[in-house]
C-alpha atoms as a PDB file:
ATOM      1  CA  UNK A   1      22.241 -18.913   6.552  1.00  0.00           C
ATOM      2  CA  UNK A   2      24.876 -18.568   3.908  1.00  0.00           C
ATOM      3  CA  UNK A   3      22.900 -18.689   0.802  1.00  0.00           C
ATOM      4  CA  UNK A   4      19.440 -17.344   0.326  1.00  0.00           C
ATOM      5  CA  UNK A   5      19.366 -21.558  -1.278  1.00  0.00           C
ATOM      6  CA  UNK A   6      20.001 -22.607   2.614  1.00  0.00           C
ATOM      7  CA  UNK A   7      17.407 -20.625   3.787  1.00  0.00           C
ATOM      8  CA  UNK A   8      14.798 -21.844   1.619  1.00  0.00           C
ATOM      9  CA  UNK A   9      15.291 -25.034   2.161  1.00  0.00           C
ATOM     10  CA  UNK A  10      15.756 -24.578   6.431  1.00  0.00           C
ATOM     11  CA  UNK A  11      12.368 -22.728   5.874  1.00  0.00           C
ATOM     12  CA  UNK A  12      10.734 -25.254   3.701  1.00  0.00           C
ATOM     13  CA  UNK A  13      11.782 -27.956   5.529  1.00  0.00           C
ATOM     14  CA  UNK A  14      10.900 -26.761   9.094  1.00  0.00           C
ATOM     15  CA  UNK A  15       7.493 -25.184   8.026  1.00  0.00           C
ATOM     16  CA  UNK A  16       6.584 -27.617   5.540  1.00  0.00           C
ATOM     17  CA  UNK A  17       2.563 -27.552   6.284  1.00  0.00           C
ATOM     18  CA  UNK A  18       2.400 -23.462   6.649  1.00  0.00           C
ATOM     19  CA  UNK A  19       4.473 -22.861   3.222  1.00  0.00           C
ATOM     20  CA  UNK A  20       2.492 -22.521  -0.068  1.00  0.00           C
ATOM     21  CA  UNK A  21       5.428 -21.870  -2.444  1.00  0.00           C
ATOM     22  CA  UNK A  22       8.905 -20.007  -2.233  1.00  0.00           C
ATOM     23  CA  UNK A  23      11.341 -17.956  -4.856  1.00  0.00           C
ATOM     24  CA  UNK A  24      14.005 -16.447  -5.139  1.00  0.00           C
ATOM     25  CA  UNK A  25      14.093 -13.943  -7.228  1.00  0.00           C
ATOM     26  CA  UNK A  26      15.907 -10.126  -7.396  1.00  0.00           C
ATOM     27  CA  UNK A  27      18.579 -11.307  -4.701  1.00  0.00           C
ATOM     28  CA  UNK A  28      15.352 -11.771  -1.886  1.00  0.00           C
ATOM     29  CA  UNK A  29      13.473 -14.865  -1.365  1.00  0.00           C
ATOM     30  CA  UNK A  30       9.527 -14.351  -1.172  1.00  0.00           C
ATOM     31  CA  UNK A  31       7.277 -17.120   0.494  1.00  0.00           C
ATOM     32  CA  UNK A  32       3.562 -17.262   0.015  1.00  0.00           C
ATOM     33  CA  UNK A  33       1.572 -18.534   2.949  1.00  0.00           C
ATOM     34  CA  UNK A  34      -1.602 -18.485   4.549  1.00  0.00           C
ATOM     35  CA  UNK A  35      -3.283 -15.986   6.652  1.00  0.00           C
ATOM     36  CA  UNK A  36      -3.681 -18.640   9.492  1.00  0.00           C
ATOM     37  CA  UNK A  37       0.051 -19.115   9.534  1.00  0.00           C
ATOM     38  CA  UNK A  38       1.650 -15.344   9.678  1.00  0.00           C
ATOM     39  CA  UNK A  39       2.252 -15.418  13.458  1.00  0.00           C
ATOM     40  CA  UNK A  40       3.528 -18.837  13.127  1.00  0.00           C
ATOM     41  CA  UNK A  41       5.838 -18.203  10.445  1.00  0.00           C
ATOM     42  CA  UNK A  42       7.079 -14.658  11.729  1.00  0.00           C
ATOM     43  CA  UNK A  43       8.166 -15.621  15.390  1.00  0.00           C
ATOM     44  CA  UNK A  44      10.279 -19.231  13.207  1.00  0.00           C
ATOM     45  CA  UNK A  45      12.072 -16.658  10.802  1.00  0.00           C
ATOM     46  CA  UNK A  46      12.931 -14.013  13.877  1.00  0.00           C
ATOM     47  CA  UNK A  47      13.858 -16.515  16.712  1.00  0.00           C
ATOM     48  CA  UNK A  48      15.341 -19.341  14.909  1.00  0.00           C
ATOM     49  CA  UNK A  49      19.052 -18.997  15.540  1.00  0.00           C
ATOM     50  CA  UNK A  50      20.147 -19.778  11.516  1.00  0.00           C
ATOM     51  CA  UNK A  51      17.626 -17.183   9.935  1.00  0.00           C
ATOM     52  CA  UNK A  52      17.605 -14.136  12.811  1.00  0.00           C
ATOM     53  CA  UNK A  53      15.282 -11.725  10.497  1.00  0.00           C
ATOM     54  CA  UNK A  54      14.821  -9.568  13.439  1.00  0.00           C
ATOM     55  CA  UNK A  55      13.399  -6.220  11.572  1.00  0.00           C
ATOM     56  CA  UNK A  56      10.097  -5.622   9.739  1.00  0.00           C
ATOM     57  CA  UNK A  57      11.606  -3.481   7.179  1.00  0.00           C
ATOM     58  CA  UNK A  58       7.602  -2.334   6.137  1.00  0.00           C
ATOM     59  CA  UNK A  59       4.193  -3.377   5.985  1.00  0.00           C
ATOM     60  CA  UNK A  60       2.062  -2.775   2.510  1.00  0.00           C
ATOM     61  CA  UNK A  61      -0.608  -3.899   0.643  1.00  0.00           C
ATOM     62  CA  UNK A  62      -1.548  -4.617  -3.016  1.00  0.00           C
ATOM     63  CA  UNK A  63      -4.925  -3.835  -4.358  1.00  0.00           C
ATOM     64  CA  UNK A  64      -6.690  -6.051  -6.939  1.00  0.00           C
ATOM     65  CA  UNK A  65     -10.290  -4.693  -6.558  1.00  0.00           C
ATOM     66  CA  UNK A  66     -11.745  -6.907  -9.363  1.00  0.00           C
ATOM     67  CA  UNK A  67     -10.328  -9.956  -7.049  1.00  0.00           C
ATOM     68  CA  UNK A  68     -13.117 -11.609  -4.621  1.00  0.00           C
ATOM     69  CA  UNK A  69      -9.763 -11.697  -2.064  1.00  0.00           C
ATOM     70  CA  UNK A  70      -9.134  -8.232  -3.138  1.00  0.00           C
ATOM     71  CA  UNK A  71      -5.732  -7.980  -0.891  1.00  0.00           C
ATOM     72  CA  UNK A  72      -2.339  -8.901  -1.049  1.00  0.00           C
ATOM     73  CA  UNK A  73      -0.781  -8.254   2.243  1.00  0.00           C
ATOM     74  CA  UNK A  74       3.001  -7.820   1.949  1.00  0.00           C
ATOM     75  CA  UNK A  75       5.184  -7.846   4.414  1.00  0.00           C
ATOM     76  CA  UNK A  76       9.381  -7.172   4.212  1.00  0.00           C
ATOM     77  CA  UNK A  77      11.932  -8.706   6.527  1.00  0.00           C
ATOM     78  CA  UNK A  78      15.318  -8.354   6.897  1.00  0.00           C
ATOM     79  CA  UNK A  79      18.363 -10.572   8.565  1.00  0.00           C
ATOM     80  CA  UNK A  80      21.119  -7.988   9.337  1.00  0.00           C
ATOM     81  CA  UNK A  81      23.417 -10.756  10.588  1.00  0.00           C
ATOM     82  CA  UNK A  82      23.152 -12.585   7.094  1.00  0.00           C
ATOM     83  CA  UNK A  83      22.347  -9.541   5.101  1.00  0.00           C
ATOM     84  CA  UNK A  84      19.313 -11.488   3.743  1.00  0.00           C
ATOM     85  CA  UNK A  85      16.049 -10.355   2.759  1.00  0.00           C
ATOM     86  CA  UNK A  86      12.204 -12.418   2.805  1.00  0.00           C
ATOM     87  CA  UNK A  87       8.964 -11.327   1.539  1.00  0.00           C
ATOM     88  CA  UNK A  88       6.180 -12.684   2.901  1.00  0.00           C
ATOM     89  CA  UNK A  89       2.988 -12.256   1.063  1.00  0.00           C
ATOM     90  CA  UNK A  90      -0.907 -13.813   1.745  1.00  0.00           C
ATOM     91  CA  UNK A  91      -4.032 -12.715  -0.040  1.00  0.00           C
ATOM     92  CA  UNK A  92      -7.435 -11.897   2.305  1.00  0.00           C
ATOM     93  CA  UNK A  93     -10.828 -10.433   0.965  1.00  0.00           C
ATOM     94  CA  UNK A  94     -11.915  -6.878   2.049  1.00  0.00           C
ATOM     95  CA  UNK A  95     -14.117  -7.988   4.997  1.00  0.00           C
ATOM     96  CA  UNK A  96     -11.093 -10.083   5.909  1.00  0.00           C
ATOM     97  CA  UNK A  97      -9.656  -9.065   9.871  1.00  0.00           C
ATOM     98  CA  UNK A  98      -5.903 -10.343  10.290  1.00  0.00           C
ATOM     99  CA  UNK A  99      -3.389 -10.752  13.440  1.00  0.00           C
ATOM    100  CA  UNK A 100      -1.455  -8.118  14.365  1.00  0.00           C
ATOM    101  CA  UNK A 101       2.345  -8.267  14.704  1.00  0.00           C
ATOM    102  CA  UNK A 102       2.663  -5.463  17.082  1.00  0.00           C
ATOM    103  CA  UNK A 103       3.429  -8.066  19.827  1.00  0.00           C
ATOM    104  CA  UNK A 104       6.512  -9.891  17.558  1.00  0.00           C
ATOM    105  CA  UNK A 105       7.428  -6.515  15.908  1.00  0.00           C
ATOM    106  CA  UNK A 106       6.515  -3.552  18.189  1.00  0.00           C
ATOM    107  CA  UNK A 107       7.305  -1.171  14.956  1.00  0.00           C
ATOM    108  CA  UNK A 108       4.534  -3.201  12.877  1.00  0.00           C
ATOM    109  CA  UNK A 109       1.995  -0.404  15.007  1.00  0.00           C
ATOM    110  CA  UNK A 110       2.742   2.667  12.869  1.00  0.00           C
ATOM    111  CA  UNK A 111       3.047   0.104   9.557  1.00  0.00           C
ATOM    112  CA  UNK A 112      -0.610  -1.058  10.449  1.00  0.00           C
ATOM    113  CA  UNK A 113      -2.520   2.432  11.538  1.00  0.00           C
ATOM    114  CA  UNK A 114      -0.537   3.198   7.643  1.00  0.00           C
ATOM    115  CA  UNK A 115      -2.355   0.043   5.732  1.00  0.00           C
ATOM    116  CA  UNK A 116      -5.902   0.647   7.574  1.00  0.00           C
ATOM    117  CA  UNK A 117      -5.512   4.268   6.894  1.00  0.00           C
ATOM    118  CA  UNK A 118      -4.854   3.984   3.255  1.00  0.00           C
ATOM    119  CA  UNK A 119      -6.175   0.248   2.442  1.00  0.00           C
ATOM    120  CA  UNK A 120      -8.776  -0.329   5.281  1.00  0.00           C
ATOM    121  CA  UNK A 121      -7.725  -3.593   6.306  1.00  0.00           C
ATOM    122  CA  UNK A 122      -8.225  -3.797  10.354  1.00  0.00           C
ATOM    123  CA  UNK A 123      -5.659  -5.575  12.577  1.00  0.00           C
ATOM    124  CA  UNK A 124      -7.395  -7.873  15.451  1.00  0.00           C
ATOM    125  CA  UNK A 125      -5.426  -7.233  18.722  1.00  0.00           C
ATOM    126  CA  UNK A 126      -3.723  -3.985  17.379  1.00  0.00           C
ATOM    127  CA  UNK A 127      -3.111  -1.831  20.326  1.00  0.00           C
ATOM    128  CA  UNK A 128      -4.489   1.659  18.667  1.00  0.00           C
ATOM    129  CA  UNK A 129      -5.682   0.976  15.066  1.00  0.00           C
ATOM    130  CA  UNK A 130      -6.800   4.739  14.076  1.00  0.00           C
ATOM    131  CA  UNK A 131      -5.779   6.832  11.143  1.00  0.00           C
ATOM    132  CA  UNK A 132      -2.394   7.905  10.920  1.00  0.00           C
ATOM    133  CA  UNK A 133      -2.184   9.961   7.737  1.00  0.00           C
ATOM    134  CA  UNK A 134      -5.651  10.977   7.423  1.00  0.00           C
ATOM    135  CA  UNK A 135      -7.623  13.851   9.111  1.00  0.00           C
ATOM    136  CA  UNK A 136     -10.264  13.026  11.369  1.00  0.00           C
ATOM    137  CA  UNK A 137     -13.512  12.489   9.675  1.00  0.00           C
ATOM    138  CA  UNK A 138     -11.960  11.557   6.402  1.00  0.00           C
ATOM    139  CA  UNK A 139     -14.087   9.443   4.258  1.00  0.00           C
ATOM    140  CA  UNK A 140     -12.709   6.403   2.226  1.00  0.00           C
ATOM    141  CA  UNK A 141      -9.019   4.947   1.740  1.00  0.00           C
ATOM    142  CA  UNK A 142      -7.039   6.721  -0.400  1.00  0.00           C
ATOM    143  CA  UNK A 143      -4.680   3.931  -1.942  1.00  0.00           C
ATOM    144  CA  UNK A 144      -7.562   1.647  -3.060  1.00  0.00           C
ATOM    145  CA  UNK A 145      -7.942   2.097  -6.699  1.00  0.00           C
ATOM    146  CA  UNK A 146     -11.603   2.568  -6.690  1.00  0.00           C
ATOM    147  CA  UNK A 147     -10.946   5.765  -4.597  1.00  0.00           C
ATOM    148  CA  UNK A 148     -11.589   8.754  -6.787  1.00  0.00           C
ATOM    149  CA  UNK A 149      -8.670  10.857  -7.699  1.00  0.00           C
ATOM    150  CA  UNK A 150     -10.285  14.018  -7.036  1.00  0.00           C
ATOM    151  CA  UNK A 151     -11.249  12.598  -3.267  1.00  0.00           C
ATOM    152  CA  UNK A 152     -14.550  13.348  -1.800  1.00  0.00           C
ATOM    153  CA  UNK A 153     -13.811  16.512   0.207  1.00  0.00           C
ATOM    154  CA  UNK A 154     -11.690  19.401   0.014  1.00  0.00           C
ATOM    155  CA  UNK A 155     -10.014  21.642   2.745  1.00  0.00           C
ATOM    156  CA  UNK A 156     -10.077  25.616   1.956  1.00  0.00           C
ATOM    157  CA  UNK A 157      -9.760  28.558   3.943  1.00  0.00           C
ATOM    158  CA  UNK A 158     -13.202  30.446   3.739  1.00  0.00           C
ATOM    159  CA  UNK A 159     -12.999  34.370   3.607  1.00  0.00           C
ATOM    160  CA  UNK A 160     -16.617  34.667   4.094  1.00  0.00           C
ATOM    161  CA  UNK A 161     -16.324  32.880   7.174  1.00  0.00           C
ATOM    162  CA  UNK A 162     -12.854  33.385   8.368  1.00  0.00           C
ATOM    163  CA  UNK A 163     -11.674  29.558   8.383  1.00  0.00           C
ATOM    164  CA  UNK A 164     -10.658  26.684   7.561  1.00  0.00           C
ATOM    165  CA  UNK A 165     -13.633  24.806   6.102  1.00  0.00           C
ATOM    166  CA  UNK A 166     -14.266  21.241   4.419  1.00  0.00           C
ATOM    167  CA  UNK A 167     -16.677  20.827   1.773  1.00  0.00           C
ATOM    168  CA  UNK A 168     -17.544  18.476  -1.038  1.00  0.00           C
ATOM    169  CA  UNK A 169     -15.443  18.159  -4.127  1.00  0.00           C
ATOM    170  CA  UNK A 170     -16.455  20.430  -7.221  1.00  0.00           C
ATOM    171  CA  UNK A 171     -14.517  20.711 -10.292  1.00  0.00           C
ATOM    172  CA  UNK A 172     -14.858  24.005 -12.437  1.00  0.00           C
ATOM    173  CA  UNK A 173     -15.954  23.306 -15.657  1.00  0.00           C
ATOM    174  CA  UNK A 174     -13.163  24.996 -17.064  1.00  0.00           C
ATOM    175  CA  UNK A 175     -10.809  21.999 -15.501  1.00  0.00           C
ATOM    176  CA  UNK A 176     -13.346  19.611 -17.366  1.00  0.00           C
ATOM    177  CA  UNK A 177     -12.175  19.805 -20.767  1.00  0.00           C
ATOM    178  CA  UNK A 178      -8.962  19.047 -22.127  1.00  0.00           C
ATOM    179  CA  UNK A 179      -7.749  19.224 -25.858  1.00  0.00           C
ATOM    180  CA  UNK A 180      -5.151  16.917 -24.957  1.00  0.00           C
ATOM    181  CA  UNK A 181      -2.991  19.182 -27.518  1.00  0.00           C
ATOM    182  CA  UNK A 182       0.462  19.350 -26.860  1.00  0.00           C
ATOM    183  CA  UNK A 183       1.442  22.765 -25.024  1.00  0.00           C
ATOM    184  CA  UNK A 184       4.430  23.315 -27.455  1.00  0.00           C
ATOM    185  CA  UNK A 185       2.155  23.044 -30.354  1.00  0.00           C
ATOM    186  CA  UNK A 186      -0.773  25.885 -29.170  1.00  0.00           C
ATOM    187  CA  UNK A 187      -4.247  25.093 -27.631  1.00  0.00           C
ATOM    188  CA  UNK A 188      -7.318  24.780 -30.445  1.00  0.00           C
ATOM    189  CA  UNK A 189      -8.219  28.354 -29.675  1.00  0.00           C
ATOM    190  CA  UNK A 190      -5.434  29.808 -30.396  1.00  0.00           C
ATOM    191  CA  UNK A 191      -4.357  27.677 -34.039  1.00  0.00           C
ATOM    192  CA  UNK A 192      -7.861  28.590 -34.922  1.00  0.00           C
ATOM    193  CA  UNK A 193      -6.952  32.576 -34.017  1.00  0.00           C
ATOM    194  CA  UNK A 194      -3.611  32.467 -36.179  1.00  0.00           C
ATOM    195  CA  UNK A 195      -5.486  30.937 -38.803  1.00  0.00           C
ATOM    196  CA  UNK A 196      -7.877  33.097 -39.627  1.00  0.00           C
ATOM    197  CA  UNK A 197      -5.329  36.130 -39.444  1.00  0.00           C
ATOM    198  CA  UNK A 198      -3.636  34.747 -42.051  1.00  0.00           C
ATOM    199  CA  UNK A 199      -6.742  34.214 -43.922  1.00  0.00           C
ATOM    200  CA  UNK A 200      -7.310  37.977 -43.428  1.00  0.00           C
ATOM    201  CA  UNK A 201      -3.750  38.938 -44.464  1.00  0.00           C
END
């Protein structure tokens, strides 16, 4: 299409009934739809010959945890031939299991293991939906922000027993408290120190 203008209406007008809303906005036009309809909507804006978005430039996924459809899958195309760019965007809940694109998009694979690794949304029909940045036996998502920052395990090499072990998060107490002073200025202990030597002097 010539103008990202053209291409929202040609989308608009050929998916008129899987199309929620559309904007353009930072030189990109994003189009909300409906879970239902991301299969039917990918294969229109990679085959039809006037749009030709024929990579998936990434795969994400933003958290609102105090949502009841907690997810905003986001997806990111791009039309090398037209130098054009879509985002295509859908909220699900947490329990929520949505199509794969690995059959449209064979790259979406990696994207996917990424977003259940880190999100823990699960792809029907993915191919091999495991971990990808994890270790094995990890507990929890990491990019969900009810995940603690701390995590639940740590990995440490053991001198007692000669390897690497895991083993539940503790926090010294020393790394509890914070003055929240400001380092150029000279932690509490220390003001009160010079203090009372110049009380003394």
């Amino acid at each position: 299409m010539k103008t990202l203008e053209d291409l929202e209406k040609k989308i608009n007008s050929e998916l008129t009934t899987k199309i929620n809303r559309t904007e353009i906005k930072h030189s990109q036009l994003y189009i909300d739809i409906d879970k239902k309809d991301l299969i039917d909507v990918t294969l229109f804006i990679k085959t039809n010959h006037e749009t030709k978005f024929r990579q998936l430039i990434d795969i994400t996924v933003i958290d609102y945890p105090e949502n009841n459809q907690r997810f905003e899958m986001v997806y990111l195309f791009l039309s090398h031939e037209f130098n054009q760019r879509i985002i295509l965007k859908y909220f699900i809940s947490e329990s929520e299991i949505i199509p794969t694109l690995t059959s449209i998009f064979p790259a979406a694979n990696w994207m996917e293991r990424e977003v259940f690794d880190m999100y823990g949304v699960s792809f029907k029909d993915h191919p091999d939906l495991r971990r990808i940045l994890t270790d094995y036996g990890f507990e929890g998502h990491p990019l969900r922000k009810d995940f603690p920052l701390t995590g639940h395990t740590e990995v440490r090499y053991s001198e007692d027993k000669k390897k690497v072990i895991n083993e539940p998060v503790k926090l010294e107490q020393n790394y509890r408290n914070f003055d929240y002073e400001s380092p150029w200025e000279g932690t509490k202990y220390i003001k009160e120190e010079i203090d009372n030597n110049d009380k003394k002097n």
